[in-house]
Protein backbone atom coordinates (compact mmCIF):
# COMPACT_ATOMS: atom_id res chain seq x y z
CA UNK A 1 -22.38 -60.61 50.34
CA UNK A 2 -21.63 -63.25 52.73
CA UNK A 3 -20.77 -62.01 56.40
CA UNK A 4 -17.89 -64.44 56.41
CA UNK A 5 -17.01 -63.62 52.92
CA UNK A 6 -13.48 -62.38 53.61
CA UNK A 7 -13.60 -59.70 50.30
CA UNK A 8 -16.08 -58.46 52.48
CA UNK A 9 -13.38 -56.82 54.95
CA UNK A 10 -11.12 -55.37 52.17
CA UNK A 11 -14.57 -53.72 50.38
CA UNK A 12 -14.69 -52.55 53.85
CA UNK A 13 -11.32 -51.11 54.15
CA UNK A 14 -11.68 -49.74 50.56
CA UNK A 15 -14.75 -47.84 51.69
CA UNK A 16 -13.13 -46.33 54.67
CA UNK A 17 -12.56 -43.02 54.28
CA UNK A 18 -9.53 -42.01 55.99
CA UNK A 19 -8.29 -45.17 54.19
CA UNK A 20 -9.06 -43.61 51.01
CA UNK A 21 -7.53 -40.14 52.36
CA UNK A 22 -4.36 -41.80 53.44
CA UNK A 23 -4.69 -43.59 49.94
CA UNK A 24 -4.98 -40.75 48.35
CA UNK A 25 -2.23 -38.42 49.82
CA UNK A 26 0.50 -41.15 49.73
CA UNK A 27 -0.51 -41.44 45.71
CA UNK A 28 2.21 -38.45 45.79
CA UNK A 29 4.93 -40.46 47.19
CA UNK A 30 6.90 -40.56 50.54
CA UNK A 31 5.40 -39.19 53.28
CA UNK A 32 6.53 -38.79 57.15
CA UNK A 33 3.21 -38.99 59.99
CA UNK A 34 3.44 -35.29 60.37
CA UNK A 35 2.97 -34.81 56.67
CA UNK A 36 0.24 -37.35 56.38
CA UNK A 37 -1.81 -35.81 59.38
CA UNK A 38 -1.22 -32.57 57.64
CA UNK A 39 -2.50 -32.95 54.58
CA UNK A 40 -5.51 -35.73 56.10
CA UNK A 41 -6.99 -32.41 57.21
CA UNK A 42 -9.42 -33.61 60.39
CA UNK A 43 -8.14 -37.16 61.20
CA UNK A 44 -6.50 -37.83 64.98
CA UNK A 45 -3.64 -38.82 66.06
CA UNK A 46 -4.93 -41.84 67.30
CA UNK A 47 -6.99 -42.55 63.74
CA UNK A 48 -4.40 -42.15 61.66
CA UNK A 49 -2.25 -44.68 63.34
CA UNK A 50 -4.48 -47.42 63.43
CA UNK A 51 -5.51 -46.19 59.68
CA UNK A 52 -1.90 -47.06 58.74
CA UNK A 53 -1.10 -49.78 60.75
CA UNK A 54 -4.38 -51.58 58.88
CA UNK A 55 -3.03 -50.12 55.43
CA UNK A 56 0.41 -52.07 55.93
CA UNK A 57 -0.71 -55.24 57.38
CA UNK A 58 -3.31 -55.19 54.12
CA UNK A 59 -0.12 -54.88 52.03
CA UNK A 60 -1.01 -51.54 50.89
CA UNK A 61 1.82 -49.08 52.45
CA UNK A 62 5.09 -49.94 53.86
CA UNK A 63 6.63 -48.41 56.95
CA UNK A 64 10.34 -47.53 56.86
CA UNK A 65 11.81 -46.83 60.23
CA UNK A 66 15.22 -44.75 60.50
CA UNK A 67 17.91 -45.41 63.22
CA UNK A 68 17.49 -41.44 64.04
CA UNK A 69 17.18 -39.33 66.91
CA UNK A 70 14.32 -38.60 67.17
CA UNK A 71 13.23 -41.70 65.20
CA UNK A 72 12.42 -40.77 61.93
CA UNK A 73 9.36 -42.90 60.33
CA UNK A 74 8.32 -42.83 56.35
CA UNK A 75 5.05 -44.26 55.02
CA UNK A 76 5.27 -44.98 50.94
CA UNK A 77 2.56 -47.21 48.73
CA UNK A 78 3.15 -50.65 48.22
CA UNK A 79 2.55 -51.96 44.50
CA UNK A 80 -0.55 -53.39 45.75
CA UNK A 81 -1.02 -49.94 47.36
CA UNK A 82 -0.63 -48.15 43.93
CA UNK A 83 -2.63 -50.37 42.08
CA UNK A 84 -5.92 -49.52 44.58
CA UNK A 85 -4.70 -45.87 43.94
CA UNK A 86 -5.53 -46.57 40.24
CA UNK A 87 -8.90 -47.61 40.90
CA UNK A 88 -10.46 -45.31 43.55
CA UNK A 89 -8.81 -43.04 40.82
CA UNK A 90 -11.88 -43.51 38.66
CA UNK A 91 -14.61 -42.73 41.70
CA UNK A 92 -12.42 -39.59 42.32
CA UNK A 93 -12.48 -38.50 38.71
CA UNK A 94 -16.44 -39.42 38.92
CA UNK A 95 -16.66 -37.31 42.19
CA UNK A 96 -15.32 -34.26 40.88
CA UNK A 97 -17.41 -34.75 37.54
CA UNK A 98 -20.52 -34.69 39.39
CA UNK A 99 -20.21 -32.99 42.37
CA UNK A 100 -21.98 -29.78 41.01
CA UNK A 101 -24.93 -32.35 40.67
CA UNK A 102 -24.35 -33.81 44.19
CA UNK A 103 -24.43 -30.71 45.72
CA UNK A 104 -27.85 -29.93 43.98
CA UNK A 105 -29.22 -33.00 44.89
CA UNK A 106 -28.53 -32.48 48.21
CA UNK A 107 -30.16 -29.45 48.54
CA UNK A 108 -33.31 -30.53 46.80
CA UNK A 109 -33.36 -33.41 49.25
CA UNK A 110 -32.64 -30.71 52.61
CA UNK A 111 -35.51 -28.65 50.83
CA UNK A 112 -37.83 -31.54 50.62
CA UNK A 113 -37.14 -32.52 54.37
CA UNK A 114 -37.48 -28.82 55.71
């Protein structure tokens, strides 16, 4: 694939994994940045902003600020953001089919390097 190919950055983004763990935990609905950093067990501060910043200007989540104090901020999935969720469904579904044989391949490859 072309370096200027500009599918290129969205395969990109759809590869990223605490795009795909954002992704994923929003596929249950509404969330507020305390919930998402929560459940996104291991992500910063830092890494989940700029995670959901890129997320909304790609169209996939939408950020809805409340006139609160202290400011209250939700993060829900777009359409566009739900349909994605229906794909990486299928590698998820594949991952947990086969992760007994991932996790044997692994350690026949760790064996092999030992």
């Amino acid at each position: 694939m072309a370096q200027n190919c500009p599918t290129r950055q969205v395969i990109g983004r759809v590869g990223d994994k605490w795009s795909l763990l954002v992704l994923f935990a929003l596929s249950t609905g509404t969330k507020r940045f305390s919930e998402l950093r929560s459940e996104v067990q291991g992500i910063s501060q830092k890494m989940l902003t700029q995670t959901l910043r890129t997320m909304e200007r790609d169209g996939w989540v939408s950020r809805h600020v409340y006139a609160t104090i202290p400011p209250k901020v939700e993060y829900t999935l777009t359409p566009l953001g739900e349909s994605l969720e229906d794909s990486i469904a299928v590698v998820r579904r594949w991952a947990y089919t086969h992760m007994d044989e991932i996790v044997e391949a692994r350690e026949a490859y760790d064996c092999r390097r030992e």
